[in-house]
C-alpha atoms as a PDB file:
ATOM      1  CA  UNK A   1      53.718  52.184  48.904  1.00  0.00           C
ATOM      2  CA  UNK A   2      53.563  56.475  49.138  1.00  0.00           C
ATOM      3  CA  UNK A   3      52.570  58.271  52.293  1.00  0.00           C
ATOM      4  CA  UNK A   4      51.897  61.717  52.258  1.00  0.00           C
ATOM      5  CA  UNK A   5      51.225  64.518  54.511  1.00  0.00           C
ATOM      6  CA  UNK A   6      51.598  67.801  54.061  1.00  0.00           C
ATOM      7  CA  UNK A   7      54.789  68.750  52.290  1.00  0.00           C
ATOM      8  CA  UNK A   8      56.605  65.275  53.634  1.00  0.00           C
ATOM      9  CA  UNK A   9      56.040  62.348  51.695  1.00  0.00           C
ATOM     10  CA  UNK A  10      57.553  58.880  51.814  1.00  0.00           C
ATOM     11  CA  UNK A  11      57.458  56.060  48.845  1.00  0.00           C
ATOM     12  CA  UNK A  12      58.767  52.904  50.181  1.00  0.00           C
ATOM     13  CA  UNK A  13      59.718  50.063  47.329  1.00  0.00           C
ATOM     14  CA  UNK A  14      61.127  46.001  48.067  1.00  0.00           C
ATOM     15  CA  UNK A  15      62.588  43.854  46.018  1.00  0.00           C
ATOM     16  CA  UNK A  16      61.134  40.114  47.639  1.00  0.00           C
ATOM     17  CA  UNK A  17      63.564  38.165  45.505  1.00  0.00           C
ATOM     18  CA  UNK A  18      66.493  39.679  46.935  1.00  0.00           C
ATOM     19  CA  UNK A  19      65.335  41.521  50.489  1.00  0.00           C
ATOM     20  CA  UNK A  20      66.663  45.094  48.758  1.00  0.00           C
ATOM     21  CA  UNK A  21      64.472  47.574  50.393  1.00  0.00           C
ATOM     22  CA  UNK A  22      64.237  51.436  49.003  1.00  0.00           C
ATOM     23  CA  UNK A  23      63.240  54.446  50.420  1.00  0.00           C
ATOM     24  CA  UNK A  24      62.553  58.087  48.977  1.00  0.00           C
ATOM     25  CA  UNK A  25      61.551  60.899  50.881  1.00  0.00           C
ATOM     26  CA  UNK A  26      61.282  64.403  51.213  1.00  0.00           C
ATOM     27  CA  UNK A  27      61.067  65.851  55.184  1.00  0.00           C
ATOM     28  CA  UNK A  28      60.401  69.343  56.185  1.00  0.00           C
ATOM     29  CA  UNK A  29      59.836  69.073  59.662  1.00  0.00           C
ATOM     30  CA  UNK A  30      60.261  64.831  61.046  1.00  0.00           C
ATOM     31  CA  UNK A  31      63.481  64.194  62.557  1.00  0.00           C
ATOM     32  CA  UNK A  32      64.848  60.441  63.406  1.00  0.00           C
ATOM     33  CA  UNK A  33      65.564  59.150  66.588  1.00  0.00           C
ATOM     34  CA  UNK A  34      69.076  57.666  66.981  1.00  0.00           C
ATOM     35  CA  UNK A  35      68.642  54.226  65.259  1.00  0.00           C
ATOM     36  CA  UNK A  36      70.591  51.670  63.516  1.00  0.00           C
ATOM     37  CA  UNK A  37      69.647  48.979  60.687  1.00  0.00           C
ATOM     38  CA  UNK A  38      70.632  45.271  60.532  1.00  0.00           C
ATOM     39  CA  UNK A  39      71.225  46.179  56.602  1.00  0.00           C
ATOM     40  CA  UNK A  40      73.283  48.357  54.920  1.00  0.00           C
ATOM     41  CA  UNK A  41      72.214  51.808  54.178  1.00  0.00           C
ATOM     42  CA  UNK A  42      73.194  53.653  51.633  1.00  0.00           C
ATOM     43  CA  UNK A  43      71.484  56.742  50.536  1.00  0.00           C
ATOM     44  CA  UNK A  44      72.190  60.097  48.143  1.00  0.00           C
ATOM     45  CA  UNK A  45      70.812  63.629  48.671  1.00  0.00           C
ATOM     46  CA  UNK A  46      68.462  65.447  45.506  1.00  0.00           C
ATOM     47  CA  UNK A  47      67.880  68.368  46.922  1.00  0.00           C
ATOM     48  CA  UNK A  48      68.614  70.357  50.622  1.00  0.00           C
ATOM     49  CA  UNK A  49      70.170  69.091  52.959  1.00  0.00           C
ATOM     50  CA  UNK A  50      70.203  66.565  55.775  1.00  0.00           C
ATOM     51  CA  UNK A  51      72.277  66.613  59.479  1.00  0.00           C
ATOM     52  CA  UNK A  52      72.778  63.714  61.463  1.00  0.00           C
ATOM     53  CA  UNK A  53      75.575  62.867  63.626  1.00  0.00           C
ATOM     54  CA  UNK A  54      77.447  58.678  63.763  1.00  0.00           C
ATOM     55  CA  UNK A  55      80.895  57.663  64.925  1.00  0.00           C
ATOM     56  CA  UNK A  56      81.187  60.205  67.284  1.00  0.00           C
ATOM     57  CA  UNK A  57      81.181  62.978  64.270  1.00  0.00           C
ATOM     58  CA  UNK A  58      78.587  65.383  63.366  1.00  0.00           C
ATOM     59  CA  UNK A  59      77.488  65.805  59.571  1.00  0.00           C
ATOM     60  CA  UNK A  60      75.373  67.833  56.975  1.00  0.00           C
ATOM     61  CA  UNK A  61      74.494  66.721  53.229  1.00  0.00           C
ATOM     62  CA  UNK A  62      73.939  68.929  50.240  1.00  0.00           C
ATOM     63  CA  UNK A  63      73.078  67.321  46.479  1.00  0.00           C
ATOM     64  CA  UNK A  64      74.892  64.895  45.525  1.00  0.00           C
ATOM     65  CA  UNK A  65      76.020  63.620  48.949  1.00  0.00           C
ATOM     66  CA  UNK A  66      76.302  60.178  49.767  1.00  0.00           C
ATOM     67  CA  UNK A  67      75.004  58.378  53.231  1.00  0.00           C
ATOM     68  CA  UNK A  68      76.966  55.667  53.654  1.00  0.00           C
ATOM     69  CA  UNK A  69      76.113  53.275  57.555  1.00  0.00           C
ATOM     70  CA  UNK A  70      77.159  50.188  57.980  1.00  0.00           C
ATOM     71  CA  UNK A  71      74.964  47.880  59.240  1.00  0.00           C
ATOM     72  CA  UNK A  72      73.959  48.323  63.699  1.00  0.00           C
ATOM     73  CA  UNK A  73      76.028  51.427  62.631  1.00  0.00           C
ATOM     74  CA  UNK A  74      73.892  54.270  64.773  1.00  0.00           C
ATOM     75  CA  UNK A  75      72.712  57.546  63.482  1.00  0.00           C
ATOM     76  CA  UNK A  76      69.774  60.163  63.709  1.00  0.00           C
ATOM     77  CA  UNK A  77      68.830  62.220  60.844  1.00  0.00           C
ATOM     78  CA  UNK A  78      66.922  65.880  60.332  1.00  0.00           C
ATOM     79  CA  UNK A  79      66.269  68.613  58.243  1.00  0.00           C
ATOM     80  CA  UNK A  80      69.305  70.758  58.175  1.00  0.00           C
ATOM     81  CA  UNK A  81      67.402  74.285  58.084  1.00  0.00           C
ATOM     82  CA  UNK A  82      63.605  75.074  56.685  1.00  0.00           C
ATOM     83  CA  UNK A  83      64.077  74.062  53.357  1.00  0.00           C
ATOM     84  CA  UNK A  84      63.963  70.525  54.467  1.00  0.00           C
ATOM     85  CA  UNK A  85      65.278  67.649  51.905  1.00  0.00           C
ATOM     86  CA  UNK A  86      64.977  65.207  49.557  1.00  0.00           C
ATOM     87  CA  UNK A  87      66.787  62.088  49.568  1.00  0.00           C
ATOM     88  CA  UNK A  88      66.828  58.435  48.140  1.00  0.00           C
ATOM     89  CA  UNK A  89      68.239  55.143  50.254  1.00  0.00           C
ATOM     90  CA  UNK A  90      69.135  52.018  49.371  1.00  0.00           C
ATOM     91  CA  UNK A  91      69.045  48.949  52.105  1.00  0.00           C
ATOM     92  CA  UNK A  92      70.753  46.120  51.321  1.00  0.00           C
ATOM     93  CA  UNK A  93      71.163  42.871  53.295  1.00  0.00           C
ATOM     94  CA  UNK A  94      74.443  41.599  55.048  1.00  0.00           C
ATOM     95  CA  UNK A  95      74.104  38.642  53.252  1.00  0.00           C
ATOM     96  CA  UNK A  96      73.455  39.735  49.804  1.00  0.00           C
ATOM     97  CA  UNK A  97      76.773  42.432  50.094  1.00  0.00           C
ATOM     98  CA  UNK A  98      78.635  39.459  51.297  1.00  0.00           C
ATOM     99  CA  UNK A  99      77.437  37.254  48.507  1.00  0.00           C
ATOM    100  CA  UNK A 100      78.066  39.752  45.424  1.00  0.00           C
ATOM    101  CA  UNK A 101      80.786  41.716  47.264  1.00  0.00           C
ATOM    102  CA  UNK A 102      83.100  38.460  48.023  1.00  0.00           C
ATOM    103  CA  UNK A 103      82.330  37.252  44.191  1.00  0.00           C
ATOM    104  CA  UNK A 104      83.963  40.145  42.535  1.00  0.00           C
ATOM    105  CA  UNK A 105      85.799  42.099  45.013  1.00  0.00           C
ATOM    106  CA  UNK A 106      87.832  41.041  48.208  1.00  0.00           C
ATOM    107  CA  UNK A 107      87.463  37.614  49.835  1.00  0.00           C
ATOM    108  CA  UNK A 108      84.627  34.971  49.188  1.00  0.00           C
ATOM    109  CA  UNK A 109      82.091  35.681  52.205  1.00  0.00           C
ATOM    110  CA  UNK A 110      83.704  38.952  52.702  1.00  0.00           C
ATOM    111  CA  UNK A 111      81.749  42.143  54.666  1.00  0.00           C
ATOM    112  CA  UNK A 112      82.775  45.398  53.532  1.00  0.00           C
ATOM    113  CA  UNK A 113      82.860  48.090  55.725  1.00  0.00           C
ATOM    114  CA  UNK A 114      82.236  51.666  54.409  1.00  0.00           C
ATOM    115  CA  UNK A 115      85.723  54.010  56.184  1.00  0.00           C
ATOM    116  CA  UNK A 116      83.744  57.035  56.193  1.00  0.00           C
ATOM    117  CA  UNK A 117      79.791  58.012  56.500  1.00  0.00           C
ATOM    118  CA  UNK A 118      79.614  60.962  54.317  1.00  0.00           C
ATOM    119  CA  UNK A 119      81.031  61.585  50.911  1.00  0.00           C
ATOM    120  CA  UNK A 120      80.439  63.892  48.000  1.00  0.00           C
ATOM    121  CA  UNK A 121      80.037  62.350  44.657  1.00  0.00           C
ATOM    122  CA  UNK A 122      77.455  62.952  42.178  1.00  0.00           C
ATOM    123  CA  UNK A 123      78.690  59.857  39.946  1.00  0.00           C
ATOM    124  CA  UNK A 124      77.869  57.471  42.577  1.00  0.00           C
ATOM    125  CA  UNK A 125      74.360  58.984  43.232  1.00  0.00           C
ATOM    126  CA  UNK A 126      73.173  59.295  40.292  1.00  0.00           C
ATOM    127  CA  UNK A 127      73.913  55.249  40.257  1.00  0.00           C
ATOM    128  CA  UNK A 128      71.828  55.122  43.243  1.00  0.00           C
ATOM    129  CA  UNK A 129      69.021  56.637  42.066  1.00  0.00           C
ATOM    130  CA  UNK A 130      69.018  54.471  38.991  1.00  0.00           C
ATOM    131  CA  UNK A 131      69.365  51.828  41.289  1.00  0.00           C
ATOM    132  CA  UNK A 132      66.185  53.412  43.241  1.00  0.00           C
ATOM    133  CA  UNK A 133      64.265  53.764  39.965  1.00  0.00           C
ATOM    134  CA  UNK A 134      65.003  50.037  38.910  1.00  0.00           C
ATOM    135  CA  UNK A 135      63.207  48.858  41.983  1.00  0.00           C
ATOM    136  CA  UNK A 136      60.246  50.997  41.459  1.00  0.00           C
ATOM    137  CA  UNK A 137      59.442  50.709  37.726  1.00  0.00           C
ATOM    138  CA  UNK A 138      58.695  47.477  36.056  1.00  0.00           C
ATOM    139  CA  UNK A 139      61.903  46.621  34.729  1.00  0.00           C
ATOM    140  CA  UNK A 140      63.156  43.036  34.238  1.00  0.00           C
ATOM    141  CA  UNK A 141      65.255  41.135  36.858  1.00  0.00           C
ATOM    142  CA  UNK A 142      68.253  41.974  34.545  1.00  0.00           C
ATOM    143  CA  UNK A 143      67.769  45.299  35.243  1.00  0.00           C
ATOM    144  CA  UNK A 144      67.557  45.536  38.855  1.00  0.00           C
ATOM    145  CA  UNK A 145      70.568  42.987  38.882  1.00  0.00           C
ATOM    146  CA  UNK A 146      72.574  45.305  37.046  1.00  0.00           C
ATOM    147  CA  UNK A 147      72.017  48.667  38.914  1.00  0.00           C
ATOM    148  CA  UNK A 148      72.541  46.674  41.866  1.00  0.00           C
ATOM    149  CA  UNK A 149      76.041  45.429  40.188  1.00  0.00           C
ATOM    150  CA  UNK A 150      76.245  49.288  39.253  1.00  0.00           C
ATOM    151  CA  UNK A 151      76.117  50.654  42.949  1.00  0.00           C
ATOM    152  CA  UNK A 152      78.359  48.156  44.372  1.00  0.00           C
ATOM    153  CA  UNK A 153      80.870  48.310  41.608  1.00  0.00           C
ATOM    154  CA  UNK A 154      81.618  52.270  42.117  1.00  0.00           C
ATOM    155  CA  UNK A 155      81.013  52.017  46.464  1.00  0.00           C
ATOM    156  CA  UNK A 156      83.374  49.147  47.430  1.00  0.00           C
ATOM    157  CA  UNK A 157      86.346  50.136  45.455  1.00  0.00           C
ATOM    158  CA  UNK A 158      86.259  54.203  46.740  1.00  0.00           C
ATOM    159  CA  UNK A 159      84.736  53.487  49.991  1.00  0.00           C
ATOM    160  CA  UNK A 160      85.383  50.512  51.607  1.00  0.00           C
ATOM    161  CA  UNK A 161      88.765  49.777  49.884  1.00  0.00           C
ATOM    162  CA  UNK A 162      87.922  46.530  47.964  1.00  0.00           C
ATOM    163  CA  UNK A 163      89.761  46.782  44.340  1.00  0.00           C
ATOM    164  CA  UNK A 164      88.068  44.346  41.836  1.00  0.00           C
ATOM    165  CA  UNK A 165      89.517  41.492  41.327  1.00  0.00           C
ATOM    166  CA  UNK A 166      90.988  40.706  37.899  1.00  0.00           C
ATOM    167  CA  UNK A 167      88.734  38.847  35.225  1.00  0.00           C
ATOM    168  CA  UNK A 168      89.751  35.557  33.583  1.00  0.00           C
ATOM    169  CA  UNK A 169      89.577  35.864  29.449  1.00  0.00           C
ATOM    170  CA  UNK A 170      85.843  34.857  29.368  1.00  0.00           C
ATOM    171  CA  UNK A 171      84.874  35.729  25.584  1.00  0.00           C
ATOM    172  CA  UNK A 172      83.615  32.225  25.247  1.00  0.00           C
ATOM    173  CA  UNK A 173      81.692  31.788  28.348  1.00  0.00           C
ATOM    174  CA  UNK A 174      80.037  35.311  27.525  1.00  0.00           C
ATOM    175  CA  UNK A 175      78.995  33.759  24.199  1.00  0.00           C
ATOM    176  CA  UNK A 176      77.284  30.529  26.006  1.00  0.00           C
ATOM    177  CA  UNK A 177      75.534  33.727  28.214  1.00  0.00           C
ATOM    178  CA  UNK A 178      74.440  35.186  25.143  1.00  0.00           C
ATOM    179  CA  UNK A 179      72.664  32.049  23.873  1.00  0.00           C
ATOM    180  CA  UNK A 180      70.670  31.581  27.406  1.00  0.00           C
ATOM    181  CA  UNK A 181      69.388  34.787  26.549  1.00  0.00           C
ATOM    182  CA  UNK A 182      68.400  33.829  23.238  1.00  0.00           C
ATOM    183  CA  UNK A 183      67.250  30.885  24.417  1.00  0.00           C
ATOM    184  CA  UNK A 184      65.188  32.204  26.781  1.00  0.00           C
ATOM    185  CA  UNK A 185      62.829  35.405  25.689  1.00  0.00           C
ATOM    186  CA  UNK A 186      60.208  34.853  28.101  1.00  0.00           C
ATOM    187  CA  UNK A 187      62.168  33.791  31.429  1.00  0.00           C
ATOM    188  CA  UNK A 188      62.601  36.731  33.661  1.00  0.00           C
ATOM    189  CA  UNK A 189      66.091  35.671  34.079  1.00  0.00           C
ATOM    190  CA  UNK A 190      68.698  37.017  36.339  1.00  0.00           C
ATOM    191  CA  UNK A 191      72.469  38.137  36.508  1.00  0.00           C
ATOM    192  CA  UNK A 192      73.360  34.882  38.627  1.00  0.00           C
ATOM    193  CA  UNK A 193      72.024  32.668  35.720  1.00  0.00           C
ATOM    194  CA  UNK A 194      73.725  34.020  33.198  1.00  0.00           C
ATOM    195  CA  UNK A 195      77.305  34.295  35.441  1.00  0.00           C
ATOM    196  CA  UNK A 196      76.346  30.644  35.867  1.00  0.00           C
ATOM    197  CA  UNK A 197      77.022  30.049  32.401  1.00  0.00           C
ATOM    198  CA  UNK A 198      79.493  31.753  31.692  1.00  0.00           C
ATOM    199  CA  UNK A 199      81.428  30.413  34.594  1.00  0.00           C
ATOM    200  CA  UNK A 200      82.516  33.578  35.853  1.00  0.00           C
ATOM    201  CA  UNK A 201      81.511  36.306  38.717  1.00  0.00           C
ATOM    202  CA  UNK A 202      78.483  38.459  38.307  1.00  0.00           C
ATOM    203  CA  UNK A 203      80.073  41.492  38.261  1.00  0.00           C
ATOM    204  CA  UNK A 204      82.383  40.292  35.640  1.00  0.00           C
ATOM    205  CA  UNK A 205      79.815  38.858  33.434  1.00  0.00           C
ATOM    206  CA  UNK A 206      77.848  42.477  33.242  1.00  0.00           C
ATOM    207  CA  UNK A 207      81.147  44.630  32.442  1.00  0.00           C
ATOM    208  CA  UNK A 208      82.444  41.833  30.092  1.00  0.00           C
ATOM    209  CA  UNK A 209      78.663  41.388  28.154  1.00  0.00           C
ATOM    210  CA  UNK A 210      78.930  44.699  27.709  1.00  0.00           C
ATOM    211  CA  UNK A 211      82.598  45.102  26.567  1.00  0.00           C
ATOM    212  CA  UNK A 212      81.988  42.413  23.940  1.00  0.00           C
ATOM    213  CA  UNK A 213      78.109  43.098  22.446  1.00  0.00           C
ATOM    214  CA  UNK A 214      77.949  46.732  22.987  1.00  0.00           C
ATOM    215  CA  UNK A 215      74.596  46.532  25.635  1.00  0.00           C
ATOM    216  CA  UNK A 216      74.008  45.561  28.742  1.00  0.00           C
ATOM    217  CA  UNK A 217      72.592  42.031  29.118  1.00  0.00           C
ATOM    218  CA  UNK A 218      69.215  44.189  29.639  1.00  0.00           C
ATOM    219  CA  UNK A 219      69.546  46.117  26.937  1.00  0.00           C
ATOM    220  CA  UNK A 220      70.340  42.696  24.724  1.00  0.00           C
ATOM    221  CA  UNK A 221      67.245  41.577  26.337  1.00  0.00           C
ATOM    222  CA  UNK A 222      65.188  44.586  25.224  1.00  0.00           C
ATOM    223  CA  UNK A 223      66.239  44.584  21.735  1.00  0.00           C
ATOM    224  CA  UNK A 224      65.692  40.589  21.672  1.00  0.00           C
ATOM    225  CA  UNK A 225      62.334  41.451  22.929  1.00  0.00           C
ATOM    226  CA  UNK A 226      61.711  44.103  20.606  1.00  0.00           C
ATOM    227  CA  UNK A 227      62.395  42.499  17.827  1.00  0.00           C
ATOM    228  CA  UNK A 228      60.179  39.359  18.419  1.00  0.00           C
ATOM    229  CA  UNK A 229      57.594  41.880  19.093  1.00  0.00           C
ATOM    230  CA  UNK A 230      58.141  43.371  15.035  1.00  0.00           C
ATOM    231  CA  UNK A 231      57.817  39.594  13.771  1.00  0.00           C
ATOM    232  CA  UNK A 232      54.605  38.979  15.648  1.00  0.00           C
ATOM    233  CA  UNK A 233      53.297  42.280  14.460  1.00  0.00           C
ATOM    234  CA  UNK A 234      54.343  41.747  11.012  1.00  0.00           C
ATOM    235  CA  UNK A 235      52.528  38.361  10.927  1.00  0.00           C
ATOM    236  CA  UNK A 236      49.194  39.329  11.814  1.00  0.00           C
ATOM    237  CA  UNK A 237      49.230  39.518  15.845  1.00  0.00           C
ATOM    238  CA  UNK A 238      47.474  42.377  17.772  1.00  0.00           C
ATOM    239  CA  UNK A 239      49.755  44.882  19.494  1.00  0.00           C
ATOM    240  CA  UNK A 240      48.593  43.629  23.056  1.00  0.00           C
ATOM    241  CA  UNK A 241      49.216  40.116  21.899  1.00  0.00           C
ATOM    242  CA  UNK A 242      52.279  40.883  20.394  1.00  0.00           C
ATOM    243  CA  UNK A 243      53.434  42.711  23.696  1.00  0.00           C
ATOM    244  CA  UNK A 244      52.811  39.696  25.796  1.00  0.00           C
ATOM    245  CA  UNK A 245      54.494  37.330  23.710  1.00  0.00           C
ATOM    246  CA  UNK A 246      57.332  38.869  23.678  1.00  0.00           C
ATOM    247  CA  UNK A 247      57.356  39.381  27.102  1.00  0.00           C
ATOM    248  CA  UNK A 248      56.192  42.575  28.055  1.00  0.00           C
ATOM    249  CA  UNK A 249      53.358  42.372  30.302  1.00  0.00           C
ATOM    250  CA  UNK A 250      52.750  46.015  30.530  1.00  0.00           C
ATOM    251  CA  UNK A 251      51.501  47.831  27.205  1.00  0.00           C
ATOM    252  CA  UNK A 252      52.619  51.288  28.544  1.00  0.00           C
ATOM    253  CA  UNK A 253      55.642  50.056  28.949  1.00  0.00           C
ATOM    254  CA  UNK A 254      55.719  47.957  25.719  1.00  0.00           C
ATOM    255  CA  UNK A 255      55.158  51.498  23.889  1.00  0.00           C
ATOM    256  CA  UNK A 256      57.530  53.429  25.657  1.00  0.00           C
ATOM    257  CA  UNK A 257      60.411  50.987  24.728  1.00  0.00           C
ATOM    258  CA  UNK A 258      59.156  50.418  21.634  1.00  0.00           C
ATOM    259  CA  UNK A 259      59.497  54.141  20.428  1.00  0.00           C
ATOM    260  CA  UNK A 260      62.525  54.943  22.293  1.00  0.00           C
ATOM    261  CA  UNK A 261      64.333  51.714  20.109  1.00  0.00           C
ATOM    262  CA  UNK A 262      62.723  52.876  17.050  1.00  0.00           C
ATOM    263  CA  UNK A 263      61.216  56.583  16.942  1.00  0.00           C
ATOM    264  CA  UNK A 264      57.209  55.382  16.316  1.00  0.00           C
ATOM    265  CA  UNK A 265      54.714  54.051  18.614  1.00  0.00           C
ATOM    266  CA  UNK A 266      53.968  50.156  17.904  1.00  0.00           C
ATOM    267  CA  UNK A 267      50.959  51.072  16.352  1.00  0.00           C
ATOM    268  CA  UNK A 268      52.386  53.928  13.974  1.00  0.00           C
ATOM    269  CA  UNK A 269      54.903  51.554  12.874  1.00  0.00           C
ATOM    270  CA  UNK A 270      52.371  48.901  12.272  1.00  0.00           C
ATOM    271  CA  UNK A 271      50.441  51.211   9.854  1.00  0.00           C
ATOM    272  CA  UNK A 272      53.880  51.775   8.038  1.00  0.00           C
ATOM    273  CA  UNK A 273      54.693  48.314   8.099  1.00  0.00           C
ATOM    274  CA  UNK A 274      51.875  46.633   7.102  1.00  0.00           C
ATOM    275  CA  UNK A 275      50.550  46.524   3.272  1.00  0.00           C
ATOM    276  CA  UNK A 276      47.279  48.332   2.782  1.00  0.00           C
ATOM    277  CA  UNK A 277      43.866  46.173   2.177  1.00  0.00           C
END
């Protein structure tokens, strides 16, 4: 959803499997009341800057700033001069921090706190704008899972003092998460099923998929996807039908990925590929 007026604008995305809600805005003028949130907020900067004061302190953003409130954590929020800003915010429930946060890092049912509500580090929100683009393109569940995974695994550790906790050896369980994937093309599958079956924590399962295949369990996805799409092409399919049976239910989107993997549009490749007559 986008509102607009005027130079402000707001686009508001949600993630109903999960309860992740995102915000990105740019404000010129508006100013928020004191408030808190029952979630966790965490937010970067693009461009100007935002004041607000919380815990007694009194703070200003520039790019690349993290926002970083704990949840009934209280806080206000304005343009800090006439340039007004830009900014991106993630809002994540208690109970899905708890639930990823005490499978990787600290105890089980753990609830980090964030020590400090400002920080400057352009590493970390860049991740959180990925994070804010996974939500609001059509990307797979994979993908949201992992930029999720991604923001969590750089904030706890630096921020709320939670060191990751040491993986078992896990090369074969990876291997039986490998072959769900396979085994599953058309399932818009998650992290948690795949951690499942390898029998080991989420976060664990994306860094050690990726340490022993080279991609990303999306990325695997993608190129399992991908290639599908070639055979169905090859054998006679339409590009649309090929698309869908492969599991991409958006053509643009089938196109796009299609020549970023291999430097031709589906349908340019199909002319190459494809014996004249």
């Amino acid at each position: 959803m986008s509102i607009r007026q005027a130079d402000e604008w707001v686009k508001l995305v949600a993630d109903s499997a999960t309860g992740l809600e995102a915000l990105r805005a740019r404000f010129v003028q508006h100013a928020y009341d004191r408030h808190a949130h029952e979630t966790y907020a965490i937010g970067m900067t693009e461009s100007g800057s935002q004041s607000y004061r919380c815990r007694g302190g009194n703070y200003s953003t520039r790019p690349g700033a993290l926002m970083l409130f704990n949840p009934a954590e209280v806080h206000d929020g304005r343009p800090t001069d006439a340039g007004g800003f830009t900014y991106r915010m993630l809002y994540l429930p208690v109970a899905l921090l708890r639930d990823l946060g005490g499978e990787g890092f600290g105890a089980p049912g753990a609830e980090p706190l964030f020590y400090q509500p400002l920080a400057q580090d352009e590493v970390a929100a860049r991740v959180i704008a990925e994070a804010f683009d996974s939500l609001a393109e059509p990307h797979s569940r994979l993908r949201r899972d992992e930029a999720l995974l991604g923001v969590l695994g750089i904030l706890l550790p630096r921020y709320a003092g939670l060191a990751p906790k040491r993986a078992p050896p896990a090369a074969p369980g990876l291997r039986r998460a490998r072959d769900l994937l396979e085994a599953s093309l058309l399932e818009d599958i998650g992290i948690a099923a795949l951690a499942q079956e390898a029998g080991i924590s989420r976060f664990h399962l994306a860094r050690g998929f990726r340490r022993l295949y080279g991609l990303s369990p999306s990325e695997y996805r993608r190129q399992q996807r991908l290639r599908e799409a070639r055979r169905r092409i090859v054998a006679g399919a339409s590009l649309a039908e090929a698309a869908l049976a492969s599991g991409f239910t958006d053509q643009a989107h089938f196109t796009r990925q299609f020549k970023a993997a291999y430097g031709v549009t589906p349908g340019r490749w199909r002319q190459a590929a494809m014996p004249p007559g």
